[in-house]
PDB file of N, CA and C in Angstrom:
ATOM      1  N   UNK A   1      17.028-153.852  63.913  1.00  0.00           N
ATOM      2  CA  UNK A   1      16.247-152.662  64.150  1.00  0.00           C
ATOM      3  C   UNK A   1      15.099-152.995  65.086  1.00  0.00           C
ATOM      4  N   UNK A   2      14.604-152.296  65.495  1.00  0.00           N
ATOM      5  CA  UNK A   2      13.514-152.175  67.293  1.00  0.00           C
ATOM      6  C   UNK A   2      12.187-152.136  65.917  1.00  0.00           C
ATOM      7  N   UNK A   3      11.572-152.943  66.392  1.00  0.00           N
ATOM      8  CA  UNK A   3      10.217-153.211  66.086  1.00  0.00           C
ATOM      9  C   UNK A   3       9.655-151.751  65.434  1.00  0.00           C
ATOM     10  N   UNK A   4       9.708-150.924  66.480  1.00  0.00           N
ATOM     11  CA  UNK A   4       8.542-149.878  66.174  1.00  0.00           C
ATOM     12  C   UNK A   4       9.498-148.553  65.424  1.00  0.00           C
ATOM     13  N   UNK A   5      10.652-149.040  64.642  1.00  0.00           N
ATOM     14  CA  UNK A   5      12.002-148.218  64.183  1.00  0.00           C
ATOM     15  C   UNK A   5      10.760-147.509  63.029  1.00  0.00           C
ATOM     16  N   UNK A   6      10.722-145.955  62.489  1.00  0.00           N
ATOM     17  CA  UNK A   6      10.148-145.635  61.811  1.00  0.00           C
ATOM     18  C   UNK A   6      10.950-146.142  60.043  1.00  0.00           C
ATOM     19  N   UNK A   7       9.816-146.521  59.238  1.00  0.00           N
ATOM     20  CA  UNK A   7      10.271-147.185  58.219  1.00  0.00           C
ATOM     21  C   UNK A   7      10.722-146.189  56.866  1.00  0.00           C
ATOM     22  N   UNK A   8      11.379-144.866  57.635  1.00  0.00           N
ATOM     23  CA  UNK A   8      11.692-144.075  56.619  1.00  0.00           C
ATOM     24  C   UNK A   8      13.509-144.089  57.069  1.00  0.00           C
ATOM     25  N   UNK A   9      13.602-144.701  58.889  1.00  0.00           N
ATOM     26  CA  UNK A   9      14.785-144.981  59.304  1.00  0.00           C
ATOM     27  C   UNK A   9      15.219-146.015  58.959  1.00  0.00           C
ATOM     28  N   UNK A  10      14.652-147.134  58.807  1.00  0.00           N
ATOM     29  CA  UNK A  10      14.921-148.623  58.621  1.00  0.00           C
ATOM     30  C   UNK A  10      15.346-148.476  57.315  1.00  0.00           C
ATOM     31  N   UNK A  11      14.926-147.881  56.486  1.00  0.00           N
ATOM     32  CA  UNK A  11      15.015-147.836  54.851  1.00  0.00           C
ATOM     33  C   UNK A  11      16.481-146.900  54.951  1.00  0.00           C
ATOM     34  N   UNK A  12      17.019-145.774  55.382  1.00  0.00           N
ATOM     35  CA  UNK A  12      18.663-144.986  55.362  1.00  0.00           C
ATOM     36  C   UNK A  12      19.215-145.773  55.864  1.00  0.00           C
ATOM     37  N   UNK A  13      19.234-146.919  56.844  1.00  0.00           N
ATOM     38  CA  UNK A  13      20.243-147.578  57.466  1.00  0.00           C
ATOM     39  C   UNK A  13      20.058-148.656  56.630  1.00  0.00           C
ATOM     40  N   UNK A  14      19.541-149.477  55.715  1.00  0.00           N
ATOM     41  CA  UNK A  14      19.531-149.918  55.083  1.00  0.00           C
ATOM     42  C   UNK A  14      20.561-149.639  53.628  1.00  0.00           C
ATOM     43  N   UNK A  15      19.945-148.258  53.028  1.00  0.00           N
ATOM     44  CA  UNK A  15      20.516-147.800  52.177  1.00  0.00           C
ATOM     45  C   UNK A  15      22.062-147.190  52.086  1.00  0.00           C
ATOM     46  N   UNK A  16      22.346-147.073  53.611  1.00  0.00           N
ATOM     47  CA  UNK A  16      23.707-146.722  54.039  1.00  0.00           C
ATOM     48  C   UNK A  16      24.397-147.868  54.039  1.00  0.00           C
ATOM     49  N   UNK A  17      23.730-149.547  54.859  1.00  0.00           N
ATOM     50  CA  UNK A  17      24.393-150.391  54.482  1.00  0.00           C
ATOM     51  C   UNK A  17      24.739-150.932  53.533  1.00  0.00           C
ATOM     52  N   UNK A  18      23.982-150.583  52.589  1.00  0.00           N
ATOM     53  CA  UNK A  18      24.181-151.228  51.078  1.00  0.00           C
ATOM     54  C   UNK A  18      25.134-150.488  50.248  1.00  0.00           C
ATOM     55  N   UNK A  19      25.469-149.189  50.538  1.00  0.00           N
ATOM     56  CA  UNK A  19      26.507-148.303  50.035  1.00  0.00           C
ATOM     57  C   UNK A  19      27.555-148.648  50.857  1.00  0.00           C
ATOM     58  N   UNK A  20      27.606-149.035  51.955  1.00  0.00           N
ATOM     59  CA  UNK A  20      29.091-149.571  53.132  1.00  0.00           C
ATOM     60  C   UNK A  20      29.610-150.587  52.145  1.00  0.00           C
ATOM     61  N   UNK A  21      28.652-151.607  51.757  1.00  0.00           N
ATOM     62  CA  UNK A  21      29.381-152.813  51.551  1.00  0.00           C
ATOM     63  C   UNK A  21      29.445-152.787  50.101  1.00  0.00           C
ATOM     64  N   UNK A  22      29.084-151.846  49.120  1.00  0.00           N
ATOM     65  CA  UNK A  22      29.495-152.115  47.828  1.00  0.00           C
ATOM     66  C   UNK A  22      30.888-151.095  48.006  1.00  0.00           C
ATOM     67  N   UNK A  23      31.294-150.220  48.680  1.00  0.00           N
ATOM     68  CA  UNK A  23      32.751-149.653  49.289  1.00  0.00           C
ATOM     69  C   UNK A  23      33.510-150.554  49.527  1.00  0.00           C
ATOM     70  N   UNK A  24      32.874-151.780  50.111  1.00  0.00           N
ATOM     71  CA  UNK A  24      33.888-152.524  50.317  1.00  0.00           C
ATOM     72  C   UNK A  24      33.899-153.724  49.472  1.00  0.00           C
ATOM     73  N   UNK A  25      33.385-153.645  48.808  1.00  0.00           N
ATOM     74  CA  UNK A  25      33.351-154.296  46.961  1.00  0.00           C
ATOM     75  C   UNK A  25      33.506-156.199  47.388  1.00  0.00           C
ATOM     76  N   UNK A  26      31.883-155.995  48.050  1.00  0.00           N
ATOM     77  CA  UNK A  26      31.930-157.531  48.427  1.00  0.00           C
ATOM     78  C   UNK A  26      30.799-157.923  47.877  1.00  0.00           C
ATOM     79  N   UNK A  27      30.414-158.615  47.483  1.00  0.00           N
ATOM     80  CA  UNK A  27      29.046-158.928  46.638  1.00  0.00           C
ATOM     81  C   UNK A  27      28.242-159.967  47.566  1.00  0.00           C
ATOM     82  N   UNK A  28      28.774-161.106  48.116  1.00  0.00           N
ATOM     83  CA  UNK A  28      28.102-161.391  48.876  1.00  0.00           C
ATOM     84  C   UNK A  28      27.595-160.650  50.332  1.00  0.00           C
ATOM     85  N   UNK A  29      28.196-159.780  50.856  1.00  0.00           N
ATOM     86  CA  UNK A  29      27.273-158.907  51.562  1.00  0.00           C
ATOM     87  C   UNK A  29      26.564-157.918  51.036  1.00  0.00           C
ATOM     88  N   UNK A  30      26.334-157.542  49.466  1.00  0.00           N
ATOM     89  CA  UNK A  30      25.909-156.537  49.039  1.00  0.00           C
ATOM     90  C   UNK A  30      24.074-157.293  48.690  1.00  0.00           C
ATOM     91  N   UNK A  31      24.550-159.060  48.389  1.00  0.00           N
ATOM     92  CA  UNK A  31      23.094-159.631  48.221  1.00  0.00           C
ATOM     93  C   UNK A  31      22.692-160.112  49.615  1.00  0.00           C
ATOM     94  N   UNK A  32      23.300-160.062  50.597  1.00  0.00           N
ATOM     95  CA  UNK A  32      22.493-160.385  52.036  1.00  0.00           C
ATOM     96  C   UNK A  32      21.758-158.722  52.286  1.00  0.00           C
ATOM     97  N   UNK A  33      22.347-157.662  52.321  1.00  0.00           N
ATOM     98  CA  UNK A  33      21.967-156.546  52.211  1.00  0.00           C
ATOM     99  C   UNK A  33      20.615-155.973  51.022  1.00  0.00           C
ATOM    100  N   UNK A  34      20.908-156.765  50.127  1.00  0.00           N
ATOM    101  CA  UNK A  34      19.722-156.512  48.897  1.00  0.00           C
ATOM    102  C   UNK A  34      18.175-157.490  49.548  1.00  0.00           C
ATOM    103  N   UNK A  35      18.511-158.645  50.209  1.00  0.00           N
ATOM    104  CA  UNK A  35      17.900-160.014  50.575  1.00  0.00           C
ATOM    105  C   UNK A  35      17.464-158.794  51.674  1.00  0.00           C
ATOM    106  N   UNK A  36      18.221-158.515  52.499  1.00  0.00           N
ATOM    107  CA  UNK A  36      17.005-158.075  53.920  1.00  0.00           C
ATOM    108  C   UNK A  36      16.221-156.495  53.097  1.00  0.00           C
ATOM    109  N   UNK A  37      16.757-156.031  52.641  1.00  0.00           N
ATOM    110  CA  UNK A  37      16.261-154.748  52.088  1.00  0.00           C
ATOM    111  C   UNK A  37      14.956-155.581  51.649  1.00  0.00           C
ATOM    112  N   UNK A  38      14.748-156.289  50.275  1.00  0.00           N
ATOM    113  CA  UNK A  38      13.614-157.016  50.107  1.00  0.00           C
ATOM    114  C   UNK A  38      12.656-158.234  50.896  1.00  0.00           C
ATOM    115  N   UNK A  39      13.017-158.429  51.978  1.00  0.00           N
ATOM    116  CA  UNK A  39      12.738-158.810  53.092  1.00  0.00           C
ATOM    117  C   UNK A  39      11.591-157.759  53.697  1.00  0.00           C
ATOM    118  N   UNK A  40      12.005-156.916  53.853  1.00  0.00           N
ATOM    119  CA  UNK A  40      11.674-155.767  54.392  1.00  0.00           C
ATOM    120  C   UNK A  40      10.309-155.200  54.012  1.00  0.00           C
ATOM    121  N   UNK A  41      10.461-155.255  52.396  1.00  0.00           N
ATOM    122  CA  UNK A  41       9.540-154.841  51.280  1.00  0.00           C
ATOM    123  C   UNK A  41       8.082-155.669  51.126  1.00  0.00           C
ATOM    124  N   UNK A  42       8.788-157.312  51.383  1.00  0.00           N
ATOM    125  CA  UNK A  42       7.452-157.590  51.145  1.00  0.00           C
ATOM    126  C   UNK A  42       6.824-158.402  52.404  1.00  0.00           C
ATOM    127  N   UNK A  43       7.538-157.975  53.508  1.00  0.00           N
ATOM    128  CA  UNK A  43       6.709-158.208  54.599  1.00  0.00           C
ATOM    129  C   UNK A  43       5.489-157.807  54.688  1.00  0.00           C
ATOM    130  N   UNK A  44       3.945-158.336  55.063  1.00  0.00           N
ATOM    131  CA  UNK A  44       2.447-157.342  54.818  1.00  0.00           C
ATOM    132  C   UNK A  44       2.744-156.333  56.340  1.00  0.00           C
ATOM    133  N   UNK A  45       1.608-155.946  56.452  1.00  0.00           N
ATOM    134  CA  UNK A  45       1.465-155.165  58.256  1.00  0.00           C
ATOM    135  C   UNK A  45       1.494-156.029  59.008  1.00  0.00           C
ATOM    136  N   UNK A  46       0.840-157.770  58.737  1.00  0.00           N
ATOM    137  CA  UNK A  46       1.033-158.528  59.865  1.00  0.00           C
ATOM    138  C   UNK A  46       2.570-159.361  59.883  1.00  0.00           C
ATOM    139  N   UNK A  47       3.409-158.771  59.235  1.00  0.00           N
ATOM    140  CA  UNK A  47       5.181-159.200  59.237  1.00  0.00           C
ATOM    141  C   UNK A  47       5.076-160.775  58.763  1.00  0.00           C
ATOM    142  N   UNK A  48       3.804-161.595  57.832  1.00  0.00           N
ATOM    143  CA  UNK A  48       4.067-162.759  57.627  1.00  0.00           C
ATOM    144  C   UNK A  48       4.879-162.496  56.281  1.00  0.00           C
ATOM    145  N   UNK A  49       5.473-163.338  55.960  1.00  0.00           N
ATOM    146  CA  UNK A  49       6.165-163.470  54.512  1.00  0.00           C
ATOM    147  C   UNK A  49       6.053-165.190  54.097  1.00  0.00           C
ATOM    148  N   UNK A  50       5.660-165.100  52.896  1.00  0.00           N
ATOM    149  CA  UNK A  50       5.837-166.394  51.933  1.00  0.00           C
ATOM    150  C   UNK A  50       6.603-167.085  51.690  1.00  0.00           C
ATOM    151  N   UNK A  51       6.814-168.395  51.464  1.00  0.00           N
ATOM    152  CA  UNK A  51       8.258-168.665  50.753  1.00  0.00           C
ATOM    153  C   UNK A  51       8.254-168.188  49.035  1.00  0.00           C
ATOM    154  N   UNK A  52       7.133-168.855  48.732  1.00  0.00           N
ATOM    155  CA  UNK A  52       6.628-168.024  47.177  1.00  0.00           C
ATOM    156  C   UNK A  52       7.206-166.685  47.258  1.00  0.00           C
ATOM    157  N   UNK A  53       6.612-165.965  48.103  1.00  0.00           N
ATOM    158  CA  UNK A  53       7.017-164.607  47.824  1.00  0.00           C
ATOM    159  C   UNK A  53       8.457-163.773  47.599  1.00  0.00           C
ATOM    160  N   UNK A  54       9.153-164.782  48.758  1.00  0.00           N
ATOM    161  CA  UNK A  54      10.343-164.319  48.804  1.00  0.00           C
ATOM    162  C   UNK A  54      11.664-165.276  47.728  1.00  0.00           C
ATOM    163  N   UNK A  55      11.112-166.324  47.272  1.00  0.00           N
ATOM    164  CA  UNK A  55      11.458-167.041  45.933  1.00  0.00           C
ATOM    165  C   UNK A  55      11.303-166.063  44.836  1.00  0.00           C
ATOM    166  N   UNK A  56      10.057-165.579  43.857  1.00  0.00           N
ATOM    167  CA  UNK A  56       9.783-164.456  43.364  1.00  0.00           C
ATOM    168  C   UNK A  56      10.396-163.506  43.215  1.00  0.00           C
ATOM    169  N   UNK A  57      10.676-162.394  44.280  1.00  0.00           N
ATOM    170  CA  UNK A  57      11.070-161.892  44.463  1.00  0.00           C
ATOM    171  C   UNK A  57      12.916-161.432  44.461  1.00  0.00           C
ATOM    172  N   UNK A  58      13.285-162.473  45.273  1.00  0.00           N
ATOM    173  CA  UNK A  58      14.627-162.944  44.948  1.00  0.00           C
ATOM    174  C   UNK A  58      14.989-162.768  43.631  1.00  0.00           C
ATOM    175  N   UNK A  59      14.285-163.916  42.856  1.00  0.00           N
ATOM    176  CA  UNK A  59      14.931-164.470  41.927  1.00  0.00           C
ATOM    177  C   UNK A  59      14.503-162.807  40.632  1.00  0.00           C
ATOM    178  N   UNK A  60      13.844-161.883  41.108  1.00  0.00           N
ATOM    179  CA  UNK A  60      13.776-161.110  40.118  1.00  0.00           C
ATOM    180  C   UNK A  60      14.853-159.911  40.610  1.00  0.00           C
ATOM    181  N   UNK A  61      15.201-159.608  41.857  1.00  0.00           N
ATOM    182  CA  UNK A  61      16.814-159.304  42.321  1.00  0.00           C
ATOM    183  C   UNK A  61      17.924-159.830  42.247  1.00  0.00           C
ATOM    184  N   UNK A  62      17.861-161.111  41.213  1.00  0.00           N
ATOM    185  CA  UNK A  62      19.366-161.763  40.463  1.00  0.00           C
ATOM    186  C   UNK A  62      19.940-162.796  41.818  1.00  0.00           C
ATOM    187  N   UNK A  63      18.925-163.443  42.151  1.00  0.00           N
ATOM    188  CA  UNK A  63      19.781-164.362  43.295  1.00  0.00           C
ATOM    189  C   UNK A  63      19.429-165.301  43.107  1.00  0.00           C
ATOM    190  N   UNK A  64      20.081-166.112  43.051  1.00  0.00           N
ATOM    191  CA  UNK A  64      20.020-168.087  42.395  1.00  0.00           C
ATOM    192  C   UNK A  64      19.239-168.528  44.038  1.00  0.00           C
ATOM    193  N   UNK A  65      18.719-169.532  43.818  1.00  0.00           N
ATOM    194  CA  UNK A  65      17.773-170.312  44.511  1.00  0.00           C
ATOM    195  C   UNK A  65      18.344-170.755  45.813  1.00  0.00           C
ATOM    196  N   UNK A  66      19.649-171.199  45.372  1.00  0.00           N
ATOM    197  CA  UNK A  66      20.971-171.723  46.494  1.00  0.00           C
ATOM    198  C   UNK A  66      20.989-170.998  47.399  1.00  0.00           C
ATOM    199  N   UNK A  67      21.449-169.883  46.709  1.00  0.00           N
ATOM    200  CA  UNK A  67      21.535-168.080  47.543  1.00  0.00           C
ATOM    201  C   UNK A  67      20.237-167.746  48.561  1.00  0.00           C
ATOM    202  N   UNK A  68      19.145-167.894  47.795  1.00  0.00           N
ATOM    203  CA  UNK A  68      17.758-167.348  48.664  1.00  0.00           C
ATOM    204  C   UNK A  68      17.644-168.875  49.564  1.00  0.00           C
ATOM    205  N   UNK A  69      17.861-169.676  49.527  1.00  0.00           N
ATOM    206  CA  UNK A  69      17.635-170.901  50.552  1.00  0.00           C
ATOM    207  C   UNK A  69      19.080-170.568  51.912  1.00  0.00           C
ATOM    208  N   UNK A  70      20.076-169.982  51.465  1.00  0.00           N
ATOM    209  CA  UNK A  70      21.157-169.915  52.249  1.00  0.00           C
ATOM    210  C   UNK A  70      20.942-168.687  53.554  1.00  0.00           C
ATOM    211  N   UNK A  71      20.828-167.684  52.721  1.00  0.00           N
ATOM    212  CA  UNK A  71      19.480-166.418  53.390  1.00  0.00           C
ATOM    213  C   UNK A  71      18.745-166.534  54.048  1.00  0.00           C
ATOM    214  N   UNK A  72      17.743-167.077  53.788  1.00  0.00           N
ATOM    215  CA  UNK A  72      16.794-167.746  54.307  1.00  0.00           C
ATOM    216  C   UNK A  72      17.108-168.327  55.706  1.00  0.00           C
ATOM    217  N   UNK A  73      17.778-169.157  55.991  1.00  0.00           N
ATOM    218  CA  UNK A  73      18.644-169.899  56.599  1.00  0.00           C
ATOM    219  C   UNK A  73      19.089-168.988  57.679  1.00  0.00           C
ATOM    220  N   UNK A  74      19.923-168.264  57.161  1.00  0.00           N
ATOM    221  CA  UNK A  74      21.104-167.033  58.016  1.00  0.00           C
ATOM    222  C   UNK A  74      20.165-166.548  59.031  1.00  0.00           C
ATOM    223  N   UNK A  75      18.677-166.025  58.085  1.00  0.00           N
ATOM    224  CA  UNK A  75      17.723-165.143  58.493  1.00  0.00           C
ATOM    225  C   UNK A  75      17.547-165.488  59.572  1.00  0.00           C
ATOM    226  N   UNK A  76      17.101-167.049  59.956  1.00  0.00           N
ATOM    227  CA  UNK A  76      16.451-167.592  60.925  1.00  0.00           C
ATOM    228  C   UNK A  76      17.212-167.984  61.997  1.00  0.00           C
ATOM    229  N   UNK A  77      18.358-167.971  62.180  1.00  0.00           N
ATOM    230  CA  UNK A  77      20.049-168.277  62.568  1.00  0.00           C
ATOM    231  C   UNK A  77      20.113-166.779  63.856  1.00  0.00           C
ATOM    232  N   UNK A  78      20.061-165.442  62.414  1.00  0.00           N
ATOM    233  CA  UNK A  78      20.035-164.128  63.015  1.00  0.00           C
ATOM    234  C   UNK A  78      19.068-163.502  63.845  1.00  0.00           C
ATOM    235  N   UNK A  79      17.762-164.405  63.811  1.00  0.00           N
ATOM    236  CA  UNK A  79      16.583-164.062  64.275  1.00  0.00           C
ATOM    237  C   UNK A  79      15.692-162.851  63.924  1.00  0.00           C
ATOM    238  N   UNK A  80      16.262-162.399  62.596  1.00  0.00           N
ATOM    239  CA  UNK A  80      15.081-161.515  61.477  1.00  0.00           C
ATOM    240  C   UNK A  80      14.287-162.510  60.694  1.00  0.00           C
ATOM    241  N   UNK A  81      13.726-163.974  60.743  1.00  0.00           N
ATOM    242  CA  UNK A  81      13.016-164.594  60.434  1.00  0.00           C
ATOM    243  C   UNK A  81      12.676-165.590  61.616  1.00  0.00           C
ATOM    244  N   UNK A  82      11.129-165.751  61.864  1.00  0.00           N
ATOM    245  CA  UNK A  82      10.610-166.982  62.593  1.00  0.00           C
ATOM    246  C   UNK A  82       9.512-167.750  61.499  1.00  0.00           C
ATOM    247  N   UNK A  83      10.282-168.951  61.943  1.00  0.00           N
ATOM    248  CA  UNK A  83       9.033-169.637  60.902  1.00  0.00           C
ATOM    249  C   UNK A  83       7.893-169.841  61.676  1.00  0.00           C
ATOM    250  N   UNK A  84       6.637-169.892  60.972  1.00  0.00           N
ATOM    251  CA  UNK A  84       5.643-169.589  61.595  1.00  0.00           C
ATOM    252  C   UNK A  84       4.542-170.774  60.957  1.00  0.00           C
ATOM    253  N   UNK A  85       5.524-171.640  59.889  1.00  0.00           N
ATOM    254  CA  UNK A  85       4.554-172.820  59.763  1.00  0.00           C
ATOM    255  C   UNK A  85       5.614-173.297  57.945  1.00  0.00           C
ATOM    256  N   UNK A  86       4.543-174.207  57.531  1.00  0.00           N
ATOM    257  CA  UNK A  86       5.770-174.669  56.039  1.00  0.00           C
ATOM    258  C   UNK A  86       5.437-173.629  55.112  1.00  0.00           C
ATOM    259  N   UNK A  87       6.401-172.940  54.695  1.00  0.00           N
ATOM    260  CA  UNK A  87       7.057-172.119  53.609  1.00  0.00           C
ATOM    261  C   UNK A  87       6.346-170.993  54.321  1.00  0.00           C
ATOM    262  N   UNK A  88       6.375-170.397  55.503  1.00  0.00           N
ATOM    263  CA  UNK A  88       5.890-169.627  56.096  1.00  0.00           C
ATOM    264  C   UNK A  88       6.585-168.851  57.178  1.00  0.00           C
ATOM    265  N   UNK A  89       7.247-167.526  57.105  1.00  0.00           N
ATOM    266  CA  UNK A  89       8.068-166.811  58.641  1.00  0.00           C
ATOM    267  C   UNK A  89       7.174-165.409  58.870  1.00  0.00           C
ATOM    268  N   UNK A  90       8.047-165.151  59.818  1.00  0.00           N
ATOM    269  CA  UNK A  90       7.148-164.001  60.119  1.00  0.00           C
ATOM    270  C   UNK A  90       8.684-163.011  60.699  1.00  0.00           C
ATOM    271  N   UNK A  91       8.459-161.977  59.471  1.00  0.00           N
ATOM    272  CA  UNK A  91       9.528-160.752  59.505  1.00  0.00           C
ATOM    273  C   UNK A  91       9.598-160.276  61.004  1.00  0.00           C
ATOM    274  N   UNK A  92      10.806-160.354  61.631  1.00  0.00           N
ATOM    275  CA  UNK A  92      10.978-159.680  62.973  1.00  0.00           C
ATOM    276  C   UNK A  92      11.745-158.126  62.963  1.00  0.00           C
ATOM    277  N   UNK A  93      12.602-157.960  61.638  1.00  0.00           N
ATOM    278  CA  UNK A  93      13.072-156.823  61.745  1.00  0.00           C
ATOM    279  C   UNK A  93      14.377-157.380  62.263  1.00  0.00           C
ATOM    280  N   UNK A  94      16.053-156.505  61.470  1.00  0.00           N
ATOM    281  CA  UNK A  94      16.849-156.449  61.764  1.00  0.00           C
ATOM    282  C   UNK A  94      17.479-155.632  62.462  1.00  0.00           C
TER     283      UNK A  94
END
């Protein structure tokens, strides 16, 4: 999604993706889809995110540690995460 995407759009294309892929009754894209949705959430206004935070968080959306380190990973791969220092990225938006 474009930086300046209004966050009432980012949130239906979100929520549309997350209804696509439980249609297609896949669970691991339904928690990469849950992972950026909460991604999303606890980015502040300045788009930094925690590793704490997104550990936390995760793990209270049912995703084992493995999972949020693998994510994590993808994120930065896909370029909706830049790290921005240790246990530290900065949300770019998908």
């Amino acid at each position: 999604m474009e930086a300046n995407t209004p966050l009432e759009i980012q949130q239906e294309i979100i929520q549309r993706l997350s209804r696509h892929n439980k249609n297609r009754g896949s669970s691991s894209l339904e928690k990469k889809a849950l992972f950026l949705k909460h991604l999303s959430i606890i980015a502040r206004d300045d788009k930094n995110i925690l590793y704490e935070e997104i550990r936390i968080t995760m793990n209270e959306a049912g995703l084992s540690l493995s999972e949020i380190q693998r994510y994590i990973h993808q994120a930065e791969n896909d370029g909706i995460l830049c790290r921005a220092g240790k246990d530290k990225w900065i949300f770019l938006e998908p």
